[in-house]
Protein backbone atom coordinates (compact mmCIF):
# COMPACT_ATOMS: atom_id res chain seq x y z
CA UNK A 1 0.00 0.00 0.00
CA UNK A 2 2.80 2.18 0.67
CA UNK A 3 4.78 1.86 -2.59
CA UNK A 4 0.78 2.74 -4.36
CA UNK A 5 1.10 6.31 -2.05
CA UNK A 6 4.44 7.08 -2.93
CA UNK A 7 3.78 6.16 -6.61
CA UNK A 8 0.84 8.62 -6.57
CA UNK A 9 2.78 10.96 -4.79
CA UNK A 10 5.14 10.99 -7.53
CA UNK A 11 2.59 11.23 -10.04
CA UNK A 12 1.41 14.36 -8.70
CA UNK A 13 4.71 15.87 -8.20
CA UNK A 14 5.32 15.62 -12.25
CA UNK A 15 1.93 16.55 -13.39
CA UNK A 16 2.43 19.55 -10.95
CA UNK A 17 5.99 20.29 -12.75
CA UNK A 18 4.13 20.01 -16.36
CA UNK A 19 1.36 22.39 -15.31
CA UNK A 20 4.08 24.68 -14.43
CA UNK A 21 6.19 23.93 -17.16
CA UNK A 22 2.83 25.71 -19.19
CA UNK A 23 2.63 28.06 -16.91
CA UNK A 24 6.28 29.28 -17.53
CA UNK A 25 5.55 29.02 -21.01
CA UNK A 26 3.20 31.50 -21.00
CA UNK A 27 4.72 33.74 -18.27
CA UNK A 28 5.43 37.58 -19.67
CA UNK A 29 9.05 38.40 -18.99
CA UNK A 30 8.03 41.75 -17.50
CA UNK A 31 6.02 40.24 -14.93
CA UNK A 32 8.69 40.27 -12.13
CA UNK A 33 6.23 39.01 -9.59
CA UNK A 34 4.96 36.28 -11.48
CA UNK A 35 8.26 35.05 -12.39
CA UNK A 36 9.68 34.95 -8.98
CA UNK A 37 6.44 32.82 -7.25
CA UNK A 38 7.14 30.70 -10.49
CA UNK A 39 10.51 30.20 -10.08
CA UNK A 40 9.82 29.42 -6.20
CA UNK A 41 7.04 26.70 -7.15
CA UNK A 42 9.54 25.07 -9.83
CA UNK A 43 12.25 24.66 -7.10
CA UNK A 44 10.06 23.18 -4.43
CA UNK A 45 8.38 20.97 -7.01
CA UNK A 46 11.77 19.98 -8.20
CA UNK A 47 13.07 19.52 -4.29
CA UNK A 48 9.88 16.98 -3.90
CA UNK A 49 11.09 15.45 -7.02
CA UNK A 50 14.89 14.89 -6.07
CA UNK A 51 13.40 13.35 -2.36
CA UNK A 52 10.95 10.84 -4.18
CA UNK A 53 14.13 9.77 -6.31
CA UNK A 54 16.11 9.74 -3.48
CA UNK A 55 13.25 6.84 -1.64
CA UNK A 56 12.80 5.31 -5.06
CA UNK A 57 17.11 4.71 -4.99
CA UNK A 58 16.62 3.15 -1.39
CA UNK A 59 13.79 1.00 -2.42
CA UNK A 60 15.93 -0.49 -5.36
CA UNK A 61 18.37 -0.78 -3.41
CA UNK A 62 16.48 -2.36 -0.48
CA UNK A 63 15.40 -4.89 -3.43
CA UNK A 64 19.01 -5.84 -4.43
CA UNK A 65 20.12 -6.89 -0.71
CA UNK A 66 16.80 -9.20 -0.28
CA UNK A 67 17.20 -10.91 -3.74
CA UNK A 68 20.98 -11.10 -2.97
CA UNK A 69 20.12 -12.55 0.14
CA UNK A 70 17.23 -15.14 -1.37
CA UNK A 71 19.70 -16.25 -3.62
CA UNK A 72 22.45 -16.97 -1.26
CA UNK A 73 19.39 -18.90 0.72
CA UNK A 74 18.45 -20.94 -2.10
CA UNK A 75 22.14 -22.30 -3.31
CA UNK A 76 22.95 -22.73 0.20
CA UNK A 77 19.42 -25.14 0.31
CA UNK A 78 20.69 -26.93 -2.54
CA UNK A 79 23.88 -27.23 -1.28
CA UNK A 80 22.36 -28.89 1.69
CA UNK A 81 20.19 -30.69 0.00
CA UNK A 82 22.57 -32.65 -2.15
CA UNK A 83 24.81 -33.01 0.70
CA UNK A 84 22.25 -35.07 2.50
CA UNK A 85 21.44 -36.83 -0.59
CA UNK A 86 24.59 -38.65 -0.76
């Protein structure tokens, strides 16, 4: 369930960062004010962003070390298993 929230999450973040992609698109450069609350809703969207990559890393990560660990598991079953065998 929590990999379904964080996927959604994540979602949101980059339809958020396309609807202000448009948005800066469409900005006037002589809008100072604009611009600036633009450039401040980029950066956090893009700080959200680098923090869901940064779980997404640790979940991969997290992955690697259990099927590491399942495989060591199974040859060392085998091993045992043939051992007893003979």
């Amino acid at each position: 369930m929590r990999g379904e929230e964080a996927k959604a999450a994540g979602e949101a973040l980059l339809r958020r960062l396309r609807r202000l992609l448009v948005r800066a698109a469409s900005a006037k450069g002589s809008d100072r004010k604009q611009l600036l609350a633009l450039i401040d809703d980029i950066e956090t969207t893009r700080r959200g962003l680098l923090e869901r990559r940064a779980e997404v890393e640790g979940e991969m990560r997290q992955a690697t070390v259990r099927t590491t660990a399942i495989g060591a598991y199974l040859r060392n079953s085998q091993v045992q298993r043939g051992k007893r065998h003979n």
